[in-house]
Protein backbone atom coordinates (compact mmCIF):
# COMPACT_ATOMS: atom_id res chain seq x y z
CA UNK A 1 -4.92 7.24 -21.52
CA UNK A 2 -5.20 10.58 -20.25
CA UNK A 3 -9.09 11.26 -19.60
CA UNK A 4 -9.51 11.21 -15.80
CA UNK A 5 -9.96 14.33 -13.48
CA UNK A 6 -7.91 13.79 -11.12
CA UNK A 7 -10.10 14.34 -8.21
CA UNK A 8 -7.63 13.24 -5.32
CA UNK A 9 -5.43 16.43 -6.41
CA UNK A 10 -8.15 18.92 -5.92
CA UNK A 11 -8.27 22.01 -5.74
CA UNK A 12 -5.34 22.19 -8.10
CA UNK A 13 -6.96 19.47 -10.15
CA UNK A 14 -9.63 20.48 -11.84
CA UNK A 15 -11.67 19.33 -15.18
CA UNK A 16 -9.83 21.86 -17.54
CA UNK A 17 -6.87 21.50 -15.56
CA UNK A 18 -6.17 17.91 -14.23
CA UNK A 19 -3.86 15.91 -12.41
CA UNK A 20 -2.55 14.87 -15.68
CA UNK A 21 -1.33 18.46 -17.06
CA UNK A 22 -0.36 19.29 -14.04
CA UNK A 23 3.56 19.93 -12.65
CA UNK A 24 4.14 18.39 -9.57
CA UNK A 25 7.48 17.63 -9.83
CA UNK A 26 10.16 19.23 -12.16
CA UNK A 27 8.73 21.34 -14.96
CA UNK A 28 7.52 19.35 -17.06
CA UNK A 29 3.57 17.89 -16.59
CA UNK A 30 2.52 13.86 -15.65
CA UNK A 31 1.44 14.09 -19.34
CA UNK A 32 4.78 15.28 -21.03
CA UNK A 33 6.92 13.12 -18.65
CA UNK A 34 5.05 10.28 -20.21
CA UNK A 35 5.63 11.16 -23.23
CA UNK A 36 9.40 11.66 -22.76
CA UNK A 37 10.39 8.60 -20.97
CA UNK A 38 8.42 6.59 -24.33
CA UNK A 39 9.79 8.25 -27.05
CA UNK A 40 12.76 6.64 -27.52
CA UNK A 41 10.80 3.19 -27.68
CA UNK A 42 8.22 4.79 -29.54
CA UNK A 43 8.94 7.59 -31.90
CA UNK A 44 6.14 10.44 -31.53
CA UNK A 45 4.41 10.41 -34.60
CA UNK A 46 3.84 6.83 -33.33
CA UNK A 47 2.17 8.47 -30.47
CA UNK A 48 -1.83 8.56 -29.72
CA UNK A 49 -3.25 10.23 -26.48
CA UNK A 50 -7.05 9.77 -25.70
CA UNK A 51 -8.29 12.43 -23.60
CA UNK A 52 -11.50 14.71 -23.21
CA UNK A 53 -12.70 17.43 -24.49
CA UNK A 54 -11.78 20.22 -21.68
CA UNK A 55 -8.37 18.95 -22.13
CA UNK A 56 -7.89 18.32 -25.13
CA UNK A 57 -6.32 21.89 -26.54
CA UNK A 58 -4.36 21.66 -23.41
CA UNK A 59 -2.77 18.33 -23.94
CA UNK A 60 -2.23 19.67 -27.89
CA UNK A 61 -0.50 22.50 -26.51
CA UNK A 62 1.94 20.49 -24.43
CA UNK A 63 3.05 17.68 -26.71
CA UNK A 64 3.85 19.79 -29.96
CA UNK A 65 5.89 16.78 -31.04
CA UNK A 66 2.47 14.64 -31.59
CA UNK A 67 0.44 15.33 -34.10
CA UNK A 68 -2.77 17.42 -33.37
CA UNK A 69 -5.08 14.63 -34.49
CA UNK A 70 -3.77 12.13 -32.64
CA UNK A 71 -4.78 13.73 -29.29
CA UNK A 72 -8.58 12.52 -29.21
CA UNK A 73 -11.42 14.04 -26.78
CA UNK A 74 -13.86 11.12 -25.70
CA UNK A 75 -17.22 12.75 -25.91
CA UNK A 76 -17.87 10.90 -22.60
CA UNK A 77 -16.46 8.55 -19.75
CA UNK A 78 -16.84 5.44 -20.65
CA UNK A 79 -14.10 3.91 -18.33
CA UNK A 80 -10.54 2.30 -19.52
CA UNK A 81 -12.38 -0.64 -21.57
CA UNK A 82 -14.19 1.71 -24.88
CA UNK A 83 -11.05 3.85 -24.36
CA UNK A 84 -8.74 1.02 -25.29
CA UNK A 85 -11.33 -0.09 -27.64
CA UNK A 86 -11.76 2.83 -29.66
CA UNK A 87 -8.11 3.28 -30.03
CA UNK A 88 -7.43 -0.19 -31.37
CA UNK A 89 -10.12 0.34 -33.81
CA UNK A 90 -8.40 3.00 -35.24
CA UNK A 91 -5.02 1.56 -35.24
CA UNK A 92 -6.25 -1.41 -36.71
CA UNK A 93 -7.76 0.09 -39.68
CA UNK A 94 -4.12 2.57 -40.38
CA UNK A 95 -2.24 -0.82 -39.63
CA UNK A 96 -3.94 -4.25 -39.42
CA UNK A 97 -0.56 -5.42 -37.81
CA UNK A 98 -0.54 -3.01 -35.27
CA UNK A 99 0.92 -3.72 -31.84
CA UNK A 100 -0.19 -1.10 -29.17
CA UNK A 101 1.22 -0.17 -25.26
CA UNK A 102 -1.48 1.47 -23.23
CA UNK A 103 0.21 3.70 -20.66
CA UNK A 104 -1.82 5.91 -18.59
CA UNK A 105 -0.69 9.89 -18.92
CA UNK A 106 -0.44 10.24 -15.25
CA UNK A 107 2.55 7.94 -13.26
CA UNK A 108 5.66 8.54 -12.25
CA UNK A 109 9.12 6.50 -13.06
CA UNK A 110 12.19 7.37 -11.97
CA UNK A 111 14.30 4.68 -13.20
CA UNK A 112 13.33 5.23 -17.06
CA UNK A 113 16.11 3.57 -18.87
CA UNK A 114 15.03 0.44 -16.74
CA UNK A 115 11.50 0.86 -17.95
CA UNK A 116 12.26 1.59 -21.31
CA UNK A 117 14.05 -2.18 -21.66
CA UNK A 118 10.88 -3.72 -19.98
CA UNK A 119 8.78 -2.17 -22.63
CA UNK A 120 10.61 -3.01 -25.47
CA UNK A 121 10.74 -6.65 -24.27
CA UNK A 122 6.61 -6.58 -23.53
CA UNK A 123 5.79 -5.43 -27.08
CA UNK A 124 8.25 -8.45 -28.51
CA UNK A 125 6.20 -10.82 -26.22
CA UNK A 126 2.68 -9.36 -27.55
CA UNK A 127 3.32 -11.20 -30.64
CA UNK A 128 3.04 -14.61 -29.13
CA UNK A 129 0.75 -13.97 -25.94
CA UNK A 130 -2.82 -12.34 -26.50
CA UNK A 131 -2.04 -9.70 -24.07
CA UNK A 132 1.34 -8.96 -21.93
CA UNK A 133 0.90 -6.77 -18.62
CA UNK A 134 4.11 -5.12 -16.63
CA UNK A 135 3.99 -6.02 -12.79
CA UNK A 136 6.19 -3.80 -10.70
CA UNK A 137 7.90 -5.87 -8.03
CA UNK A 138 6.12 -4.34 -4.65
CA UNK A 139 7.81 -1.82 -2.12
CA UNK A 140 5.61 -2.31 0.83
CA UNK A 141 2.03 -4.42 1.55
CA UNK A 142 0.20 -1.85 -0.47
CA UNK A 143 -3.86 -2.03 -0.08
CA UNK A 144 -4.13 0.68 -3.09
CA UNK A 145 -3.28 -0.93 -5.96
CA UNK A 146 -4.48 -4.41 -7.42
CA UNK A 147 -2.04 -7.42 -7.75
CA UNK A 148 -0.67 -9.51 -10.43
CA UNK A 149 0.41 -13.63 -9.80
CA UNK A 150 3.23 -15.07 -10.99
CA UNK A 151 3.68 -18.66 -10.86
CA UNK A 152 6.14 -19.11 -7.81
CA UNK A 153 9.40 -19.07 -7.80
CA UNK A 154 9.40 -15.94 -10.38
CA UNK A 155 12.88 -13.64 -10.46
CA UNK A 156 11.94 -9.74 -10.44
CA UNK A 157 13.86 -8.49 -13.59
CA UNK A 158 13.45 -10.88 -15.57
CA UNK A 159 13.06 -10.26 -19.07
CA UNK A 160 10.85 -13.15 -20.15
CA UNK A 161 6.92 -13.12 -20.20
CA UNK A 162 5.13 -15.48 -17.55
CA UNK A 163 1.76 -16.75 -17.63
CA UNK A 164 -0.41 -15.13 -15.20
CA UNK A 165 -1.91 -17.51 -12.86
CA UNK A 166 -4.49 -14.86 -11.41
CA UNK A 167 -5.35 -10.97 -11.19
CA UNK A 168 -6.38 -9.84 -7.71
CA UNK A 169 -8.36 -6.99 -6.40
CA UNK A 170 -6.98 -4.16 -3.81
CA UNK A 171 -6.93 -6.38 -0.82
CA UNK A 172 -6.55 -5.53 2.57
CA UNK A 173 -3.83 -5.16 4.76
CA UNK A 174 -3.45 -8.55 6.16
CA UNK A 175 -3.73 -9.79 2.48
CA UNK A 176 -1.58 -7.34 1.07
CA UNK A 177 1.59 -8.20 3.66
CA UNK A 178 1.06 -12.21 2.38
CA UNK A 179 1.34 -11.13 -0.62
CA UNK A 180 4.20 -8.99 -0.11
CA UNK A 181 5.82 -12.28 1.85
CA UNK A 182 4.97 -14.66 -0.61
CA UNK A 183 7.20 -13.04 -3.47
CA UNK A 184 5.01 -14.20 -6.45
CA UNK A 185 2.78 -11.28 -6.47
CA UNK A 186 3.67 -7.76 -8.10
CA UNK A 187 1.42 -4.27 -8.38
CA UNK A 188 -0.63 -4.18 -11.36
CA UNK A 189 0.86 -0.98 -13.16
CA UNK A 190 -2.24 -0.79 -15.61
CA UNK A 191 -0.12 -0.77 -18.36
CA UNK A 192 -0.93 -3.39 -21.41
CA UNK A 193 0.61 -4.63 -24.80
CA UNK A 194 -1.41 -6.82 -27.29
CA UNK A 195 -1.91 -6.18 -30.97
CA UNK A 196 -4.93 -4.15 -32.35
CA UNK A 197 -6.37 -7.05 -33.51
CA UNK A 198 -6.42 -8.73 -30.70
CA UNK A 199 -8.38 -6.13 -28.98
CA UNK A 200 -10.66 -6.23 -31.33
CA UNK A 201 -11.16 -9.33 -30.87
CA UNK A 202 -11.41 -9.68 -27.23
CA UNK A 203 -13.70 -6.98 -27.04
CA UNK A 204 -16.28 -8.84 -29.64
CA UNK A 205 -16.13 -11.73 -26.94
CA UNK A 206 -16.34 -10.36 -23.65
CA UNK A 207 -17.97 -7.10 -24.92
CA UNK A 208 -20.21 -7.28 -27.81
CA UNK A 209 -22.28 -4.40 -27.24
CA UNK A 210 -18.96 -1.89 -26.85
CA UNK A 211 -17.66 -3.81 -30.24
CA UNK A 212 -20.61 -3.50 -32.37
CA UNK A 213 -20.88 -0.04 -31.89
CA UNK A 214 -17.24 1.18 -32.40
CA UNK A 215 -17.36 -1.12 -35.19
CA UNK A 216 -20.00 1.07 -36.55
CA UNK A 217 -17.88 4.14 -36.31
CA UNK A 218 -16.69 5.10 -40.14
CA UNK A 219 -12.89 5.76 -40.83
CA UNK A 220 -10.91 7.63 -38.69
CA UNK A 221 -10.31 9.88 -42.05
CA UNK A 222 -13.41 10.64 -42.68
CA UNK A 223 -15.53 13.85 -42.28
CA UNK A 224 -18.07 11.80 -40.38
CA UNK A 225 -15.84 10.26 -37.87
CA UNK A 226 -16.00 13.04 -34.81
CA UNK A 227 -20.19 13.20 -35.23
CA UNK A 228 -20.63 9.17 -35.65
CA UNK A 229 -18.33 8.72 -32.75
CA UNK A 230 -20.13 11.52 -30.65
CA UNK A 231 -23.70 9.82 -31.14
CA UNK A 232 -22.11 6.10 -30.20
CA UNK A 233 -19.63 6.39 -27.85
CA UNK A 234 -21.83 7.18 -25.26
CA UNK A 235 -23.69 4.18 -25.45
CA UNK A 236 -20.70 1.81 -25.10
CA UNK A 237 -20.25 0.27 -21.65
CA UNK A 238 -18.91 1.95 -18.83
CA UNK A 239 -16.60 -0.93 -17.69
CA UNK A 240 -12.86 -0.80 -16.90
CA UNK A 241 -10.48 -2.87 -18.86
CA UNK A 242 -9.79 -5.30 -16.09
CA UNK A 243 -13.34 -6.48 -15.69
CA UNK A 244 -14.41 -6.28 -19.13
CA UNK A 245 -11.47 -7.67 -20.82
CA UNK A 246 -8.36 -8.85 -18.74
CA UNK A 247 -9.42 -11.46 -16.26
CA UNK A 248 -11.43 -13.14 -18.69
CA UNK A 249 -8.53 -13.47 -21.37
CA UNK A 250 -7.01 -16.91 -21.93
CA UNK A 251 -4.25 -16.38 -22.61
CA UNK A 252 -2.25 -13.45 -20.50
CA UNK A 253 1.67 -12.69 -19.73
CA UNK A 254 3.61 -10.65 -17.62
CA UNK A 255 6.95 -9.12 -17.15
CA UNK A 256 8.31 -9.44 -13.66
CA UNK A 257 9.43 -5.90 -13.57
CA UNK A 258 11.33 -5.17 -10.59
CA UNK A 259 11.87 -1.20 -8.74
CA UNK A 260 11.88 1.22 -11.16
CA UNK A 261 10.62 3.57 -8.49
CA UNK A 262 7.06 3.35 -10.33
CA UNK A 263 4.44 5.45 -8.68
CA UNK A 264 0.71 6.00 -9.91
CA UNK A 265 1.00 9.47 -8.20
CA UNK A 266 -2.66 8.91 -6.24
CA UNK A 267 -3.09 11.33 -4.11
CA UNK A 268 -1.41 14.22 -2.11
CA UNK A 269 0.34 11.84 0.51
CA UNK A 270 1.94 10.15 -2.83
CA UNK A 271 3.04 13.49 -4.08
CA UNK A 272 4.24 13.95 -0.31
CA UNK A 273 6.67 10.56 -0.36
CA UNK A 274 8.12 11.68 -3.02
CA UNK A 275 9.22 15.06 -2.90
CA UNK A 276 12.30 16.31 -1.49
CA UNK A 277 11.53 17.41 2.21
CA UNK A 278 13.59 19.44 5.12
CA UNK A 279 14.98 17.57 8.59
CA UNK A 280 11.59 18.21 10.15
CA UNK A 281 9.98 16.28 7.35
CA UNK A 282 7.86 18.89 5.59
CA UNK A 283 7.55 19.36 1.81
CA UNK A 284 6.40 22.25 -0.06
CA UNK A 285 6.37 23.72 -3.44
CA UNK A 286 6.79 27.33 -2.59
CA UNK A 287 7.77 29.43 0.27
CA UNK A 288 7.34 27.25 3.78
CA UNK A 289 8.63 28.71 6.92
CA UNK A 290 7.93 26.31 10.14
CA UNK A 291 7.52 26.65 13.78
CA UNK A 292 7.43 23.42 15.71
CA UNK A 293 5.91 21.38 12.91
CA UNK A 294 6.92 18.10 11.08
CA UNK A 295 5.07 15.93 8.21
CA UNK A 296 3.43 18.61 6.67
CA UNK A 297 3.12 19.01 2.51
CA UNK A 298 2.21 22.62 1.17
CA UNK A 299 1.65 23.91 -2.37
CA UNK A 300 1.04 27.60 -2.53
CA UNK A 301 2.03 30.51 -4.37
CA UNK A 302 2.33 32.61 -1.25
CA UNK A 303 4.51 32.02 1.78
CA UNK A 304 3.44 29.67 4.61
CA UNK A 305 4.14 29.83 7.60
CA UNK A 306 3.20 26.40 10.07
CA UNK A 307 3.06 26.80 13.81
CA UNK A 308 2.75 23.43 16.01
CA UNK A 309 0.97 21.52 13.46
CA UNK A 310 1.74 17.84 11.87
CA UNK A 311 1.28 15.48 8.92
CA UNK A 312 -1.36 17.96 7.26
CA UNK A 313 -1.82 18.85 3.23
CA UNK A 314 -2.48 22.62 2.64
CA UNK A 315 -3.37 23.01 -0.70
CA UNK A 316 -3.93 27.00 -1.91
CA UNK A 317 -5.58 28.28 -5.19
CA UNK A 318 -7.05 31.44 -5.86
CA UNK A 319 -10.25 30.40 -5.06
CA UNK A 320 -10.13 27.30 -2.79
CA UNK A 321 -7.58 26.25 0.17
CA UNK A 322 -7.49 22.55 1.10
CA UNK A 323 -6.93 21.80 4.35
CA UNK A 324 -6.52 17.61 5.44
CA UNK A 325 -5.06 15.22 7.07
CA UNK A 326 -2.18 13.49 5.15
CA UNK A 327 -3.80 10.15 6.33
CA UNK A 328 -7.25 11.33 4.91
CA UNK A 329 -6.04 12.39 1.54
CA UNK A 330 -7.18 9.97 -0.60
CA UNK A 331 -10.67 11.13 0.43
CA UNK A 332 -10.31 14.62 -0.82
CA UNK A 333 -12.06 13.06 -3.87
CA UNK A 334 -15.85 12.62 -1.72
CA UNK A 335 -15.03 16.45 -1.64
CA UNK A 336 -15.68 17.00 -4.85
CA UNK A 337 -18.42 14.65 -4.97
CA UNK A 338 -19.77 16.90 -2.56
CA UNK A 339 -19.18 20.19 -4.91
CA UNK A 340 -21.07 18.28 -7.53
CA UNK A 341 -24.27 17.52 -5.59
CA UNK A 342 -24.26 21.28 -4.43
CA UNK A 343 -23.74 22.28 -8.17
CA UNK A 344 -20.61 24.29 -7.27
CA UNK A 345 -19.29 24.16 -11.36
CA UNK A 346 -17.45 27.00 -10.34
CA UNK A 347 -15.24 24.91 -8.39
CA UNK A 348 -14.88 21.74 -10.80
């Protein structure tokens, strides 16, 4: 899944540039990492990315090793639920004994050979659980992400697929630190194994409207398919995968993955904890010279220099400079929310 903007990353991150084909650490993109780390689970050709259409030659242009027609532009957001959908559909109809991983284009793993065993073990389990989900054993009580539960009792790095006894939303601190305590509750890593089929199915029950019309759409092969699935897709349901499918599925299993240093890459301050910083703390992609400053995470193309000032993200394009509090970065996306009600395109 690789159709999101990105908005948190702004002003790097924009919609014919986003988070996704960006380089934020190393040279390769989010996008191309993903790729990389998969491909020796799941050979290329294998491969299917479902983006949009400002990024779509971009995302071509990256992955040569995928072929151009796999790499498919929604012709609007529809959230992760038609997304999945529509991709199913046309698995299912190339191979009616398809088994698909959904992996969005955009987090980071460090420990891939880990990973890589954890996903071969989730698509074995797909063929006797309707859908199997990876939760990443937690590092900290994080209020960010939602939660899988295990039953108790559950051994991080385990191999074998557990029933889910629940899905919980982004709680709150307090909640987040029992959970943490507890040990039966993992990060939900948004990443999902089931056959095509199955999808298909699920999607007919929980989301008839969705189903009907992607099963209206004609074969992926044929001339028709790109105009059919521009006048449809729009009209399908603007619901994420967790809502619309997942916590109303009967029957749902999960890995107990444990650290793979998995990171969904959110915002600035997670681009921050990761990166390799200096014994004042400060990060920077690019030239950084400091004065009595500490905590501080720059990406610019020119040098920077920082004079008594902490914990701040400084941000520098040609033709915007972001300037916030490390604390306050995840709301750099009501910035552009703000650009969009001014009509600044220029700047999106």
């Amino acid at each position: 899944m690789a159709g999101g903007r990105g908005t948190r990353f702004w002003p790097r991150s924009r919609k014919r540039n986003a988070k996704q084909v960006l380089r934020f650490f190393g040279e390769r993109s989010l996008i191309q990492q993903t790729v990389d780390r998969l491909k020796a689970v799941v050979p290329a050709e294998n491969i299917w990315v479902i983006t949009n259409e400002y990024l779509q030659k971009e995302i071509r242009r990256q992955l040569p090793e995928v072929p151009k027609a796999q790499v498919i532009a929604e012709p609007a957001q529809r959230n992760t639920a038609p997304c999945i959908g529509l991709a199913a559909k046309i698995l299912h109809e190339l191979d009616p004994e398809a088994v698909m991983g959904v992996f969005p284009a955009d987090h980071l793993i460090a420990k891939e050979a880990r990973f890589r065993s954890f996903v071969k073990s989730a698509y074995k389990a797909a063929a006797d659980h309707e859908v199997v989900v990876l939760g990443i054993q937690p590092q900290w009580p994080e209020t960010g992400y939602g939660y899988v539960e295990f039953p108790p009792g559950v051994q991080p790095g385990s191999f074998e697929a557990h029933s889910v006894t629940s899905f919980r939303e982004k709680p709150d601190q307090r909640t987040a630190e029992r959970f943490v305590a507890e040990g039966n509750f993992f990060w939900n890593a948004g990443m999902f194994f089931w056959k095509a089929e199955t999808v298909l199915e699920l999607t007919r029950r929980h989301l008839p409207k969705t189903a009907t019309l992607l099963a209206a759409l004609p074969s992926f092969k044929s001339r028709s398919f790109a105009a059919k699935l521009a006048e449809v897709y729009p009209l399908c349901e603007n619901i994420s995968i967790d809502y619309g499918i997942m916590e109303k599925a009967a029957s749902v299993a999960a890995l107990p993955v444990d650290d793979i240093r998995w990171n969904d890459v959110g915002s600035w301050e997670a681009v921050y904890a990761l990166a390799a910083k200096d014994k004042d703390k400060n990060a920077a992609r690019g030239d950084l010279v400091v004065e009595n400053s500490r905590g501080n995470y720059v990406d610019a193309s020119k040098t920077v220099a920082l004079v008594g000032v902490d914990d701040l993200v400084i941000v520098d394009t040609p033709d915007a400079l972001l300037i916030a509090h490390r604390s306050k970065s995840q709301d750099v996306s009501k910035l552009v929310k703000t650009l969009e009600q001014k009509k600044r395109e220029e700047l999106l």
